[in-house]
N, C-alpha and C. Protein backbone atom coordinates (compact mmCIF):
# COMPACT_ATOMS: atom_id res chain seq x y z
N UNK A 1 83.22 -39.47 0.94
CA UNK A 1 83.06 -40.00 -0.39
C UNK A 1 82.94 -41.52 -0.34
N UNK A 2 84.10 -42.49 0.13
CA UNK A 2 83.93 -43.94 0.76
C UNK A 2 83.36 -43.92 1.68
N UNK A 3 82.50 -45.08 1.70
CA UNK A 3 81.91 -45.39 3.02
C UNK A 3 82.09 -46.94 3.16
N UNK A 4 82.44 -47.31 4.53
CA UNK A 4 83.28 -48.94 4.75
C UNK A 4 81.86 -49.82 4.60
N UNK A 5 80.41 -49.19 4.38
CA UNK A 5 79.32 -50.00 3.84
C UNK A 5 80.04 -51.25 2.63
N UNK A 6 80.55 -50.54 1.45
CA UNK A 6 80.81 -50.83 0.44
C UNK A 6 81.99 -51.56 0.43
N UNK A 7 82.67 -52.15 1.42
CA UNK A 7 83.85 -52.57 2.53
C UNK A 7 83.87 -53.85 3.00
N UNK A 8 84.03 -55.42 2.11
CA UNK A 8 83.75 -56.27 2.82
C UNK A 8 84.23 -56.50 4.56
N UNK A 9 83.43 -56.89 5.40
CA UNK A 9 84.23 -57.07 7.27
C UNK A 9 85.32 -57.78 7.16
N UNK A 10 86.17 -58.45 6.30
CA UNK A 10 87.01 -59.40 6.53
C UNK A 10 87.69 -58.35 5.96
N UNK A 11 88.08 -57.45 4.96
CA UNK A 11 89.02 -56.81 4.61
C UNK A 11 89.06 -55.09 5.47
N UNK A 12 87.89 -54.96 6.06
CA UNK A 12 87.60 -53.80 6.82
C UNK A 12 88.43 -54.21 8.34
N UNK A 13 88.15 -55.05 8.37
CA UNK A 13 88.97 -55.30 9.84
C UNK A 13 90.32 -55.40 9.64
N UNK A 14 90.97 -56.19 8.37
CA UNK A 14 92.52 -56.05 7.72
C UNK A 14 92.94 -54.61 7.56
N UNK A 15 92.33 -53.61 7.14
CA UNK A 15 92.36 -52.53 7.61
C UNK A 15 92.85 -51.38 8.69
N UNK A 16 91.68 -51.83 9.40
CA UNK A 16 91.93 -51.36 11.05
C UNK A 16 92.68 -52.36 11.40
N UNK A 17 93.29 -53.09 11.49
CA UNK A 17 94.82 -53.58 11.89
C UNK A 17 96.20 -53.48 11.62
N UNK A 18 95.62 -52.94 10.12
CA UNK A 18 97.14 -52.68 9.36
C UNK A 18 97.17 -50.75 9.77
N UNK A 19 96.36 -50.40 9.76
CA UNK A 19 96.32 -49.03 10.33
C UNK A 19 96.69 -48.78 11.40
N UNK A 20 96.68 -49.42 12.59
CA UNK A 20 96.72 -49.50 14.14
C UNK A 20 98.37 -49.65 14.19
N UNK A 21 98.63 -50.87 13.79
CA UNK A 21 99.78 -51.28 13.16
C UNK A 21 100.87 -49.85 13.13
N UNK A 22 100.23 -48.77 12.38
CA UNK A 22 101.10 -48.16 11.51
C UNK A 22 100.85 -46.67 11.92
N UNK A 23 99.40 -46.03 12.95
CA UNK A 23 99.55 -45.11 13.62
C UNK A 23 99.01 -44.56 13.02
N UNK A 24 97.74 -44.87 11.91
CA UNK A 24 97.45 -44.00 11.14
C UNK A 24 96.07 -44.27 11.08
N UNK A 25 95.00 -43.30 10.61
CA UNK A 25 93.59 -43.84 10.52
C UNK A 25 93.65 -44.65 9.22
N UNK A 26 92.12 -45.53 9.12
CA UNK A 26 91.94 -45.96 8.73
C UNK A 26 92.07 -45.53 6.95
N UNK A 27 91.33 -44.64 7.33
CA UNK A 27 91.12 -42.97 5.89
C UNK A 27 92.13 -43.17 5.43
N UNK A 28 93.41 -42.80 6.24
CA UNK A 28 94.62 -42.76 5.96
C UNK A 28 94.99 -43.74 4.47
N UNK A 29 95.58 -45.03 5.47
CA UNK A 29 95.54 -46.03 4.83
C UNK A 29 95.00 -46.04 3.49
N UNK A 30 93.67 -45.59 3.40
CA UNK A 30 93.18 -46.10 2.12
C UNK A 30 93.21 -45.07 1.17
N UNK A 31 93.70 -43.56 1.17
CA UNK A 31 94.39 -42.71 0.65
C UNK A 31 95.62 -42.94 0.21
N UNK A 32 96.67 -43.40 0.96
CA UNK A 32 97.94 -44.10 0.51
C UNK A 32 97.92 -45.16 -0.28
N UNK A 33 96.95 -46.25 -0.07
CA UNK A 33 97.12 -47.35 -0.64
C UNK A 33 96.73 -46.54 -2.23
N UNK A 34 95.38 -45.92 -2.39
CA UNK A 34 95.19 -45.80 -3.65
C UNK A 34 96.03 -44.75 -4.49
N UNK A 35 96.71 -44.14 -3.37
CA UNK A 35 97.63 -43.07 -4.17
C UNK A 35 98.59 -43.94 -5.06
N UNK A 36 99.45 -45.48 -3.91
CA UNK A 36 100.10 -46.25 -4.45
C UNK A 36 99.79 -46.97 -5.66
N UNK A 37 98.59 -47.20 -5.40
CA UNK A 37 97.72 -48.13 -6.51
C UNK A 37 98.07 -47.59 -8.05
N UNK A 38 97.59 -45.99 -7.61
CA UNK A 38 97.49 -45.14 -9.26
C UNK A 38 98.92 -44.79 -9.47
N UNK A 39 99.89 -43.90 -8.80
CA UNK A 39 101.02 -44.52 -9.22
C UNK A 39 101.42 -45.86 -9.95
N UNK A 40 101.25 -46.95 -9.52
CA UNK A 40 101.57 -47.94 -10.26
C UNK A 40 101.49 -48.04 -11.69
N UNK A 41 99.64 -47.62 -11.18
CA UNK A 41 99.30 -48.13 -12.86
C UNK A 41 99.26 -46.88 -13.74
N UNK A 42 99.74 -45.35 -13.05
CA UNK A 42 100.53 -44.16 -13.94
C UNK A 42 101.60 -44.91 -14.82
N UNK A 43 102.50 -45.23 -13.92
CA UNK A 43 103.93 -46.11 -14.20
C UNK A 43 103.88 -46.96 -15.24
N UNK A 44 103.24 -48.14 -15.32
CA UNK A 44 102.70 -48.77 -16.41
C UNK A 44 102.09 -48.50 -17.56
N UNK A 45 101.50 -48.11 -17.90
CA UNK A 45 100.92 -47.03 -18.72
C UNK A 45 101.85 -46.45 -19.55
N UNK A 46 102.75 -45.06 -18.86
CA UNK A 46 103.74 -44.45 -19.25
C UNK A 46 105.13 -45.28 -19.75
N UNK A 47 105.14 -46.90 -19.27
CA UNK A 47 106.30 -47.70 -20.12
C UNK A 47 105.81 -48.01 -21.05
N UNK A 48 104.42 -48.54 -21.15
CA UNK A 48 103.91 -48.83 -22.25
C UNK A 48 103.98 -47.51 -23.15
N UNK A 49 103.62 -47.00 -23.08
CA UNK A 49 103.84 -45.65 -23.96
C UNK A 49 104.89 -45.52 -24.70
N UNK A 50 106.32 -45.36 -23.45
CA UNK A 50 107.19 -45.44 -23.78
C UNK A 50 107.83 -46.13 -24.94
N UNK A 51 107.35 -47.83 -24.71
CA UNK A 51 108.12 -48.81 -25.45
C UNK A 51 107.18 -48.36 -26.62
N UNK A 52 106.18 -48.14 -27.42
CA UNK A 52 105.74 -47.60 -28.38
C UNK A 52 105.92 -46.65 -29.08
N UNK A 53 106.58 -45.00 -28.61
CA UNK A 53 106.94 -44.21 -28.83
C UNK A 53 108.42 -45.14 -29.68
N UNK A 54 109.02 -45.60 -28.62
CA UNK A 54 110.27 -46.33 -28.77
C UNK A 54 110.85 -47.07 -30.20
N UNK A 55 109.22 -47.91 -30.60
CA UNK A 55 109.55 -48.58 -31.91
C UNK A 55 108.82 -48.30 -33.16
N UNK A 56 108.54 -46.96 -32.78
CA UNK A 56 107.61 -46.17 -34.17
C UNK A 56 108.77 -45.51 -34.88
N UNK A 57 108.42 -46.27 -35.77
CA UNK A 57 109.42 -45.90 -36.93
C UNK A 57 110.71 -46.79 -37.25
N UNK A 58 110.38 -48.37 -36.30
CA UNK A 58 111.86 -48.44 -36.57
C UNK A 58 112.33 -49.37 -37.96
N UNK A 59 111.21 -49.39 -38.52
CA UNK A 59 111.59 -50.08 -39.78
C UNK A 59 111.63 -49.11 -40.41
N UNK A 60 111.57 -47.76 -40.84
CA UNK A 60 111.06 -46.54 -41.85
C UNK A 60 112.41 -47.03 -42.70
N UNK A 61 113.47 -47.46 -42.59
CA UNK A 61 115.03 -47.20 -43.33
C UNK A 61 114.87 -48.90 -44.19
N UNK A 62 114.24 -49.61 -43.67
CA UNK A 62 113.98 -50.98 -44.85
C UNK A 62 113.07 -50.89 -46.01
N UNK A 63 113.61 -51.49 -46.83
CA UNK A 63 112.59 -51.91 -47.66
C UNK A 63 112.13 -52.61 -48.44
N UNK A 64 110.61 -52.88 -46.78
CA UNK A 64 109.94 -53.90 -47.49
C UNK A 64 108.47 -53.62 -47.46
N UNK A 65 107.58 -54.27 -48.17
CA UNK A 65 106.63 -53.82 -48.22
C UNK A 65 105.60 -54.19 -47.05
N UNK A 66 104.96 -53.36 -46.51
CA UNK A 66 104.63 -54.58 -44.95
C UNK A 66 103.58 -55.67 -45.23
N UNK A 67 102.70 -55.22 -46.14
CA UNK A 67 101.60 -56.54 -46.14
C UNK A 67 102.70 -57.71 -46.88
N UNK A 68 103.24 -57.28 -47.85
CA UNK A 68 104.23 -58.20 -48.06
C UNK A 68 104.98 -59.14 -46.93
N UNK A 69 105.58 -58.41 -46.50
CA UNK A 69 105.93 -59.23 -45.01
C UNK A 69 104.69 -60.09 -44.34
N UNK A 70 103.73 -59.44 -44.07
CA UNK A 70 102.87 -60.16 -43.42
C UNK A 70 102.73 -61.48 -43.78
N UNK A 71 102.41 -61.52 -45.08
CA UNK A 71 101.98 -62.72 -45.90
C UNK A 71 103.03 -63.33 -45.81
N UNK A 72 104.49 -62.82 -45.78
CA UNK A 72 105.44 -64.19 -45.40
C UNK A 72 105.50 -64.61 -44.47
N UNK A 73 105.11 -63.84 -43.19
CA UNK A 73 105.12 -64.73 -41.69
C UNK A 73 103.79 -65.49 -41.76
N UNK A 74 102.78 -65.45 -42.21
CA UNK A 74 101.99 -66.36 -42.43
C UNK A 74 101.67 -67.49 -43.11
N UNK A 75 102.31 -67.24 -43.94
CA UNK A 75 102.59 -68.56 -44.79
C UNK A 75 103.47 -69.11 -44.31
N UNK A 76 104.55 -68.99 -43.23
CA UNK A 76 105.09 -69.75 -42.28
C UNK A 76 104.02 -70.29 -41.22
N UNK A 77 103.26 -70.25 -40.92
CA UNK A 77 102.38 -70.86 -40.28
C UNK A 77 102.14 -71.85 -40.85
């Protein structure tokens, strides 16, 4: 599916060193790295989510009107 065409030589050779390094093919490496990669940005994603899920709703028990509000933080400007 990759082909190291598409692979600048300065990071293709960082590669095959960090692979050699570590006993693993090259393939390897770049299966892990992107597994790590998407993990990450699974992870991120899902806090963001989180913290949204998190603050929906948390004014529902005040009352104020929201454009109302708006217009007062702006007119603080």
């Amino acid at each position: 599916m990759c082909t190291m065409d598409d692979i600048p030589d300065d990071l293709a050779a960082e590669l095959t060193t960090l692979a050699q390094r570590q006993g693993i093919s090259r393939a390897e490496l770049i299966r892990r790295a992107l597994a790590a990669y998407l993990d990450l940005i699974l992870a991120e994603s899902k806090a963001g989510k989180d913290a949204l899920e998190a603050a929906y709703g948390i004014w529902k028990d005040r009352n104020i009107d929201g454009v109302e509000y708006q217009r007062k933080l702006r007119d603080e400007w």
